[in-house]
Protein backbone atom coordinates (compact mmCIF):
# COMPACT_ATOMS: atom_id res chain seq x y z
CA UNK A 1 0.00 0.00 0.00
CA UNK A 2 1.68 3.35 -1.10
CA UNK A 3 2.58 5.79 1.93
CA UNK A 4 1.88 3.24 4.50
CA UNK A 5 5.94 2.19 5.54
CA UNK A 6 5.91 5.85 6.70
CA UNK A 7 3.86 5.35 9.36
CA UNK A 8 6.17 2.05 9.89
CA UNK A 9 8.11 1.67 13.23
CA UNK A 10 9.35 -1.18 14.38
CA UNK A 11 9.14 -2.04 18.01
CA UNK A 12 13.04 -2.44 18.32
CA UNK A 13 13.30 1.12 17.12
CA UNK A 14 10.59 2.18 19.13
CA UNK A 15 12.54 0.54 22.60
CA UNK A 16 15.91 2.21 21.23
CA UNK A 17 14.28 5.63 21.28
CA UNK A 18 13.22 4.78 24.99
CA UNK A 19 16.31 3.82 26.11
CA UNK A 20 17.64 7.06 24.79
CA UNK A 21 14.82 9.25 26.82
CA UNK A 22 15.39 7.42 29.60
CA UNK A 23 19.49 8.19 29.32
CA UNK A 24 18.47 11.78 29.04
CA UNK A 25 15.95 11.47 32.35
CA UNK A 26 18.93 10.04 34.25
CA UNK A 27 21.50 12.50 32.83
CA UNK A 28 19.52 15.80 33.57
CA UNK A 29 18.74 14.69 36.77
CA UNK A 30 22.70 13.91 37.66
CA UNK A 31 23.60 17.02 36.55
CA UNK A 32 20.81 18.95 38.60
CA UNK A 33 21.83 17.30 41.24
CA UNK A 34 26.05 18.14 40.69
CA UNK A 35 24.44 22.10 40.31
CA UNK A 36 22.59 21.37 43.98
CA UNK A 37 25.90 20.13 45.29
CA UNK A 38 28.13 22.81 43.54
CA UNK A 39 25.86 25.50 44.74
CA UNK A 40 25.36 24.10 48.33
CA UNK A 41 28.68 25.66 49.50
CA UNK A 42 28.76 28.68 48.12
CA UNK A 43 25.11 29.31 48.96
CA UNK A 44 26.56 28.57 52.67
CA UNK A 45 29.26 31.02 52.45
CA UNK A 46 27.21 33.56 51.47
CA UNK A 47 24.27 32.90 54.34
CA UNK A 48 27.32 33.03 56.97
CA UNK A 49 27.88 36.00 55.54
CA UNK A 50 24.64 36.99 56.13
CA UNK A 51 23.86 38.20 52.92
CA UNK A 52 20.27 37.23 51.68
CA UNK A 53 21.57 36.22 48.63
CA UNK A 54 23.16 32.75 50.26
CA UNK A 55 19.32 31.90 51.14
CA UNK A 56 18.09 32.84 47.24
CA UNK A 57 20.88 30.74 45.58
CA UNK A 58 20.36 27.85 47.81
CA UNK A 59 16.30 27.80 47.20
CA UNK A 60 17.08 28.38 43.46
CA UNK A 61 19.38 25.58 42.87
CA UNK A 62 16.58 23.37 44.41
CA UNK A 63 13.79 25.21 42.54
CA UNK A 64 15.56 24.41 39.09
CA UNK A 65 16.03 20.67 40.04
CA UNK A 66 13.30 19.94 41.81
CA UNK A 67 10.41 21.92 39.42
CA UNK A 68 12.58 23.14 36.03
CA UNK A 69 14.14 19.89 35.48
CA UNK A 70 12.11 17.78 37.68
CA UNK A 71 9.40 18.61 35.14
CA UNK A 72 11.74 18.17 32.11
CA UNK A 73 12.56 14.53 33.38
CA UNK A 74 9.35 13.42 34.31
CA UNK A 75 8.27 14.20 30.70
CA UNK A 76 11.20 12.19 29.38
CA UNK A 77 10.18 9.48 32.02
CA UNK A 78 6.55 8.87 31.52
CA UNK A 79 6.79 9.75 27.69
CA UNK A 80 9.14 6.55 27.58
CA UNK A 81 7.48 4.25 29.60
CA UNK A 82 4.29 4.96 27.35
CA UNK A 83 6.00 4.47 24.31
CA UNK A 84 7.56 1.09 25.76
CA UNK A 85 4.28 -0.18 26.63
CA UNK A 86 2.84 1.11 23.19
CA UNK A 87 5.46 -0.93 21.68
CA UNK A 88 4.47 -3.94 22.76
CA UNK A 89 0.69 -3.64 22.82
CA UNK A 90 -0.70 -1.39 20.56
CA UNK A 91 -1.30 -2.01 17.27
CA UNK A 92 0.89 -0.61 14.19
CA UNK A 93 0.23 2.82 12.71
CA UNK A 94 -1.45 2.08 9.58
CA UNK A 95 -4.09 3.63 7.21
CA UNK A 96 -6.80 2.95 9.68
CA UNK A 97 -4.89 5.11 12.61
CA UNK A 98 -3.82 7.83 10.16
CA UNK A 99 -7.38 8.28 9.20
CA UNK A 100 -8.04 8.78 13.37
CA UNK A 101 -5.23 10.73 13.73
CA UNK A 102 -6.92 13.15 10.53
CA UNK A 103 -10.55 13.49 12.55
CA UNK A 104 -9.05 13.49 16.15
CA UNK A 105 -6.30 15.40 16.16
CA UNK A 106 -6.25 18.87 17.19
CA UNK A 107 -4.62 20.15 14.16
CA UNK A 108 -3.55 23.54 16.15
CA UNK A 109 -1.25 22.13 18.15
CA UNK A 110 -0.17 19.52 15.71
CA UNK A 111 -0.23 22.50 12.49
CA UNK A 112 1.34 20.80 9.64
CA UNK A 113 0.08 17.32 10.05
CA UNK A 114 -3.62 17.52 9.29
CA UNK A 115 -2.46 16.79 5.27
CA UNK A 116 1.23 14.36 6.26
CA UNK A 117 1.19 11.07 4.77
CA UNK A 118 -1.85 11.84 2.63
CA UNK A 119 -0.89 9.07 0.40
CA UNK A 120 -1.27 6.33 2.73
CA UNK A 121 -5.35 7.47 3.13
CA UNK A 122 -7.47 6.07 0.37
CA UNK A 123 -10.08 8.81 1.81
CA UNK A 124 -8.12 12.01 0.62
């Protein structure tokens, strides 16, 4: 069927693309935590100081892990474990699922798409 290996992802490829937002998950989150650690004793310095600053770098070191990259992560996180379980259980993309993805899809947030693949739908 024209169009349709497009849509065409095997489930090893799928897993390998897991693996690599999974490596990203654990990466960020080392490297928030080294900017936690490298901050800590400065931040300390500072607060003996008694400058308010000290306070403000400690609470934004843990700010950015915590909620910037916390947030970042768990994206990477449950984005992967969905795709990992959508690799093994659902079904393949295929003319059917492109014509869902067509009515469904909310074509503002996805601009660009509404028209992709067009050759793999016998409807359009």
């Amino acid at each position: 069927m024209p169009g349709a290996d497009v849509f065409s992802i095997a489930p090893d490829e799928v897993h390998k693309s897991v693996e690599i937002l999974f490596d990203i998950e654990a990466e960020v989150d080392r490297q928030t935590a080294d900017l936690v650690d490298d901050t800590a004793e400065t931040a300390q310095s500072l607060a003996d100081a008694d400058l308010a600053i000290g306070t403000a770098l400690a609470e934004a070191a843990a700010w950015w892990k915590s909620d910037r990259a916390g947030g970042f992560t768990a994206l990477c996180g449950n984005t992967g474990e969905y795709l990992a379980v959508c690799a093994e259980s659902a079904v393949e993309v295929d003319d059917y699922n492109a014509g869902d993805f067509a009515s469904l899809a909310d074509h503002d947030r996805y601009p660009g798409r509404a028209n992709e693949h067009a050759s793999s739908r016998p409807d359009w």
